[in-house]
C-alpha atoms as a PDB file:
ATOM      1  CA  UNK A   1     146.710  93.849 111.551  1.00  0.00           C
ATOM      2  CA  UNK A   2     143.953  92.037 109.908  1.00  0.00           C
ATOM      3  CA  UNK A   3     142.090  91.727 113.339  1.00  0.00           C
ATOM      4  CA  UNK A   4     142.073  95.389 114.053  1.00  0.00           C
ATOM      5  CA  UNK A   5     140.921  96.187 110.273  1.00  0.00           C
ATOM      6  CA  UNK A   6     137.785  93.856 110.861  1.00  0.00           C
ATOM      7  CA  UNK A   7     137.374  95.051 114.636  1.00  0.00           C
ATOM      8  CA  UNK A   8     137.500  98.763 113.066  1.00  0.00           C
ATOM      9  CA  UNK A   9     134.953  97.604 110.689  1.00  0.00           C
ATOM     10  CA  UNK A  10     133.240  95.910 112.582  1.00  0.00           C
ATOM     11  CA  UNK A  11     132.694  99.066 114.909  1.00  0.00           C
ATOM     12  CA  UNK A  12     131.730 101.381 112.518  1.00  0.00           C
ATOM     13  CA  UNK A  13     128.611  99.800 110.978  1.00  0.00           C
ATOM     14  CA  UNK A  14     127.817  98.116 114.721  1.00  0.00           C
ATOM     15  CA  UNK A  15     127.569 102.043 115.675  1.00  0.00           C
ATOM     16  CA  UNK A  16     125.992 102.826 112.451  1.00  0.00           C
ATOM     17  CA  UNK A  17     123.140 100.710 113.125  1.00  0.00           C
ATOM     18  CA  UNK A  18     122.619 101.693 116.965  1.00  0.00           C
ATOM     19  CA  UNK A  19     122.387 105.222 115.906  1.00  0.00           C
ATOM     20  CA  UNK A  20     118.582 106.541 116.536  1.00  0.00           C
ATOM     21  CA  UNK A  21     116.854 108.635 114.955  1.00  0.00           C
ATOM     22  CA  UNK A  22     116.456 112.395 116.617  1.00  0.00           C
ATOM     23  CA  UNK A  23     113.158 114.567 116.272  1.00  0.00           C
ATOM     24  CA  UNK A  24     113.850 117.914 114.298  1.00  0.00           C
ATOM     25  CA  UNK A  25     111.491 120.771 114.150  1.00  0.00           C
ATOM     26  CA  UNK A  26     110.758 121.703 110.235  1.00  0.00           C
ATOM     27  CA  UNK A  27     113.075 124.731 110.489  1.00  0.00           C
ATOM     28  CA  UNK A  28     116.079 122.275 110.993  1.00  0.00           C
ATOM     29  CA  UNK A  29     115.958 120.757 108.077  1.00  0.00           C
ATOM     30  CA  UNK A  30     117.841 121.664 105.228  1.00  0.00           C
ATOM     31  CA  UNK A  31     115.971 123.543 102.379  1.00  0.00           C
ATOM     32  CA  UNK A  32     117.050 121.211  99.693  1.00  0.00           C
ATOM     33  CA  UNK A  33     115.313 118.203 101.351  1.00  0.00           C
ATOM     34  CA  UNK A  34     112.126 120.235 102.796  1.00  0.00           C
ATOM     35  CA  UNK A  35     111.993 120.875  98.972  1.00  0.00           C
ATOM     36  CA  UNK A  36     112.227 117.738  97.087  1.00  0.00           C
ATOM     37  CA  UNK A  37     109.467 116.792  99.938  1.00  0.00           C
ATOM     38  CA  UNK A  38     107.093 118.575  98.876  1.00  0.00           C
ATOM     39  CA  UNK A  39     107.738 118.320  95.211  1.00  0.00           C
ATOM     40  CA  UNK A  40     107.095 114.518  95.559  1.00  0.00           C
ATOM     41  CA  UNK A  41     104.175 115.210  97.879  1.00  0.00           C
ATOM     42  CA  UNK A  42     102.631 118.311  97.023  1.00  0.00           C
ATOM     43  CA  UNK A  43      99.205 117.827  98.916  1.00  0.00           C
ATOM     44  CA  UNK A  44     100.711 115.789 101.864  1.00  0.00           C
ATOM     45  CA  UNK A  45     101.905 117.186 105.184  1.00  0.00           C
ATOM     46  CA  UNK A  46     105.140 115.582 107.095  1.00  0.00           C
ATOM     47  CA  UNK A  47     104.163 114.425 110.451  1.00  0.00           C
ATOM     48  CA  UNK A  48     107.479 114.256 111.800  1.00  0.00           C
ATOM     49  CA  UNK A  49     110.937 115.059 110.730  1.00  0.00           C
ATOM     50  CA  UNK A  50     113.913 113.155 111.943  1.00  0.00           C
ATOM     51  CA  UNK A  51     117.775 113.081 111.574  1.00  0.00           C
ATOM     52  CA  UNK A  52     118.908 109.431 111.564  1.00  0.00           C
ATOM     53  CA  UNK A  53     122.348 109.123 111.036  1.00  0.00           C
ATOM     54  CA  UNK A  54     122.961 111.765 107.956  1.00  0.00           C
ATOM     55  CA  UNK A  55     119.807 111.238 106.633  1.00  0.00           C
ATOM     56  CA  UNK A  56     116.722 113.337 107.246  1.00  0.00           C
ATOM     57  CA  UNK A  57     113.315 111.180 107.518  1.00  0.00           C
ATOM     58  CA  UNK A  58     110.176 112.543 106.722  1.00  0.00           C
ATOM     59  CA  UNK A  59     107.031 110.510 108.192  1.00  0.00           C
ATOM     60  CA  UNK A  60     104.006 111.003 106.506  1.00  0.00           C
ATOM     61  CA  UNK A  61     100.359 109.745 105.909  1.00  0.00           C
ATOM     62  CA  UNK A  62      99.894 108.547 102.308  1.00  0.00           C
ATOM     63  CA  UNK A  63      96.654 106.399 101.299  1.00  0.00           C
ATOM     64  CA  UNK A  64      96.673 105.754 104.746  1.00  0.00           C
ATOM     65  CA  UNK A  65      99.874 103.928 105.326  1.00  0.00           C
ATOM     66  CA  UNK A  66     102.549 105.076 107.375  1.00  0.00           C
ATOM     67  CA  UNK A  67     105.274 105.797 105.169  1.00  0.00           C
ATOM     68  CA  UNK A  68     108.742 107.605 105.724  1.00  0.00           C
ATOM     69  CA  UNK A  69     111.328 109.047 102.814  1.00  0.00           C
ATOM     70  CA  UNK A  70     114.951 109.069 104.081  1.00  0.00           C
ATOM     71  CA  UNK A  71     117.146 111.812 102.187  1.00  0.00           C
ATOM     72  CA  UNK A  72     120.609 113.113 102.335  1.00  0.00           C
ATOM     73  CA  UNK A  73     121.600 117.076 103.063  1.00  0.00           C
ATOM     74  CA  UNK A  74     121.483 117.950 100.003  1.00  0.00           C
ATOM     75  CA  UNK A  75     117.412 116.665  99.327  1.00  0.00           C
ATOM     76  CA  UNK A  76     118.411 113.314  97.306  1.00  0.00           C
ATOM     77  CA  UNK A  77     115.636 111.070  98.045  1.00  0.00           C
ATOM     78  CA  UNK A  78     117.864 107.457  99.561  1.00  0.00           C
ATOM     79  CA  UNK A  79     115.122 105.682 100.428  1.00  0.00           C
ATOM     80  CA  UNK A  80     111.303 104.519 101.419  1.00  0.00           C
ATOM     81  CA  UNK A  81     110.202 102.980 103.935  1.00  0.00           C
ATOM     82  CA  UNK A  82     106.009 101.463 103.890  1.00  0.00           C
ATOM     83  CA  UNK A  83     104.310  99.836 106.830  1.00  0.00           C
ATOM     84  CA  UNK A  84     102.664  97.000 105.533  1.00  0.00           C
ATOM     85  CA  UNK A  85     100.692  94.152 107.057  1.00  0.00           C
ATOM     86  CA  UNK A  86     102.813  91.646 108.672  1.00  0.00           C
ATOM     87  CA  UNK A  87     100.849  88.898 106.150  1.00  0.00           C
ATOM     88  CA  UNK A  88     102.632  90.824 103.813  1.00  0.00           C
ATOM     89  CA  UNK A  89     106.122  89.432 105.354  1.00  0.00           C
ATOM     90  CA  UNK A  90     108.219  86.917 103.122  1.00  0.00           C
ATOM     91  CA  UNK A  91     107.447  83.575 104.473  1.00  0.00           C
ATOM     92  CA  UNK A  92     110.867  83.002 105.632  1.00  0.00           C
ATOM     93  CA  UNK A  93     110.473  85.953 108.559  1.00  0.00           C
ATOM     94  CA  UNK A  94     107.916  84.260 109.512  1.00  0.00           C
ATOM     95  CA  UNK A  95     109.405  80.908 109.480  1.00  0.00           C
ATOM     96  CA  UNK A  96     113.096  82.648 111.287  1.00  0.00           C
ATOM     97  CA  UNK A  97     111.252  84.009 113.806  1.00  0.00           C
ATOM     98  CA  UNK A  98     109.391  80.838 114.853  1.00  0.00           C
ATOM     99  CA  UNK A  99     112.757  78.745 114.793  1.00  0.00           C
ATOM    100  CA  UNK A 100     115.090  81.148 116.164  1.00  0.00           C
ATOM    101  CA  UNK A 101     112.608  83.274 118.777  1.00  0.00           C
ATOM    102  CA  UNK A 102     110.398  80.944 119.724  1.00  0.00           C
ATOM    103  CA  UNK A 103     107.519  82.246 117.522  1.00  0.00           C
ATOM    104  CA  UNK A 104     107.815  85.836 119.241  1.00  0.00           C
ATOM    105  CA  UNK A 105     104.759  88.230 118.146  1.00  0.00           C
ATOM    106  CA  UNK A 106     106.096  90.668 115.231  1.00  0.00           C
ATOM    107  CA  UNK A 107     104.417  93.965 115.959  1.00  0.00           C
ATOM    108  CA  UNK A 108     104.904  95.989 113.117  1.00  0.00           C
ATOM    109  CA  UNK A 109     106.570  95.630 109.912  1.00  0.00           C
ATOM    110  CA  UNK A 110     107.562  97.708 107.232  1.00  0.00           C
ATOM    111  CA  UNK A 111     109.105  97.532 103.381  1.00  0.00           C
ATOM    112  CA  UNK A 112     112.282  99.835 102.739  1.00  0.00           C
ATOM    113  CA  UNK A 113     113.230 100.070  99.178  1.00  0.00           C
ATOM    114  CA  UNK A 114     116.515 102.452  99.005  1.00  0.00           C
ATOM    115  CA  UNK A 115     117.883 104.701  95.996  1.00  0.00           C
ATOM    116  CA  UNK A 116     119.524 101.549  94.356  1.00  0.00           C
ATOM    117  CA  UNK A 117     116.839  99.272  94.157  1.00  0.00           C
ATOM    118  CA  UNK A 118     117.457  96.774  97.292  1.00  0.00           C
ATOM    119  CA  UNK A 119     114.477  95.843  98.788  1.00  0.00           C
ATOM    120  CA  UNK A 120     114.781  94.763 102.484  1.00  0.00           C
ATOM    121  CA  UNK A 121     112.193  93.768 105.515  1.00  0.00           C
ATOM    122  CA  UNK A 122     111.856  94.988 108.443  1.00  0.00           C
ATOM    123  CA  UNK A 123     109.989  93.096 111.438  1.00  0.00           C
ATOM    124  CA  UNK A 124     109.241  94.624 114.670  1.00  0.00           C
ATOM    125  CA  UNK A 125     109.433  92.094 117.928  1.00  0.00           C
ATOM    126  CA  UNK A 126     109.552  93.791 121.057  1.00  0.00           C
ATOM    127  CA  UNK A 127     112.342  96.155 121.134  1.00  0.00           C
ATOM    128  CA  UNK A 128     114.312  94.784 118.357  1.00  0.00           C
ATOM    129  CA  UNK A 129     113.618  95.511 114.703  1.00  0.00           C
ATOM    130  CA  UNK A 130     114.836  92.440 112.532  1.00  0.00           C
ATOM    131  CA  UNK A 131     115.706  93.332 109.283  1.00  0.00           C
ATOM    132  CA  UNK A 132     115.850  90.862 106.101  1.00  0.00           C
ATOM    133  CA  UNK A 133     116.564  90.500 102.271  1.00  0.00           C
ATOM    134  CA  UNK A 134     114.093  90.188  99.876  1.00  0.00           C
ATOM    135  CA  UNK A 135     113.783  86.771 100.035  1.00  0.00           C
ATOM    136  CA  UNK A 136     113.594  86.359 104.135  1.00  0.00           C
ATOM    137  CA  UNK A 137     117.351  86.216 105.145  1.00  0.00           C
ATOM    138  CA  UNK A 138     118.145  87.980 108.106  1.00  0.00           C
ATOM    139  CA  UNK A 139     120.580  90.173 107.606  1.00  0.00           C
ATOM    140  CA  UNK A 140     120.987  92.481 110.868  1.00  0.00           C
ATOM    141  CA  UNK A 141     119.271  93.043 114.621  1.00  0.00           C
ATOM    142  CA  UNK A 142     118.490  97.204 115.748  1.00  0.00           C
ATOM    143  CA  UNK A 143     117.822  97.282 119.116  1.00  0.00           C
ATOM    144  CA  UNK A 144     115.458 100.438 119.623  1.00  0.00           C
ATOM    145  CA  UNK A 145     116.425 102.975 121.568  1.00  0.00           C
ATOM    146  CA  UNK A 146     114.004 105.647 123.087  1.00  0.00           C
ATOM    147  CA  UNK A 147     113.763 108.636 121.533  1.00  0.00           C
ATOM    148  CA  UNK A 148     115.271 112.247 122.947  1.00  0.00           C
END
């Protein structure tokens, strides 16, 4: 019984984190969100709206810097995630992906601080994003998917 509880579990956030995110025009998006948007961001236009998962990411331009808020149906703001220089990396991403991929190229990478305060990584290698703690641990693989 154990074994299918774990397997179940397992399955749900393995699907959770394979799920890609969908482009939306503007008039799909829930007025709530499209709201707190622009309350945050009065002078700054969306790009891009997505639906990953159940959240609803807004990609925007701000100082320059890629940057995308992540909110729920009902326009609470879960999380944002900041493109960043990869310099900017912990030291340990770099390190992990010198032992463990043969010192790969990382692309892109990105901060993501979400609604509770957790700070995480994210490093982009090929088609893989590689996503750590704080301090450098890794603590899942995304394969990307292309978009629809």
């Amino acid at each position: 019984m154990k074994t299918i509880r774990f397997l179940t579990i397992g399955l749900l956030f393995g699907s959770a984190f394979s799920i890609k995110a969908q482009k939306l025009k503007e008039a799909d998006v829930p007025a709530l969100v499209k709201q707190t948007q622009s309350t945050a961001f009065p002078k700054i236009k969306v790009d891009k709206w997505e639906k990953d998962g159940d959240l609803y990411e807004a990609t925007f331009k701000s100082n320059n810097t890629e940057t995308s808020n992540f909110y729920d149906a009902q326009g609470s703001l879960m999380a944002t995630e900041t493109e960043i220089p990869v310099s900017e990396l912990p030291a340990q991403v770099e390190q992990y992906v010198k032992r463990a991929l043969g010192g790969k190229k990382i692309t892109e990478a990105s901060k993501r601080l979400d609604a509770t305060g957790i700070l995480t990584y994210e490093a982009e290698i090929e088609k893989t994003d590689y996503i750590f703690d704080a301090s450098g641990m890794l603590l899942r693989q995304e394969e990307k998917k292309e978009k629809k």
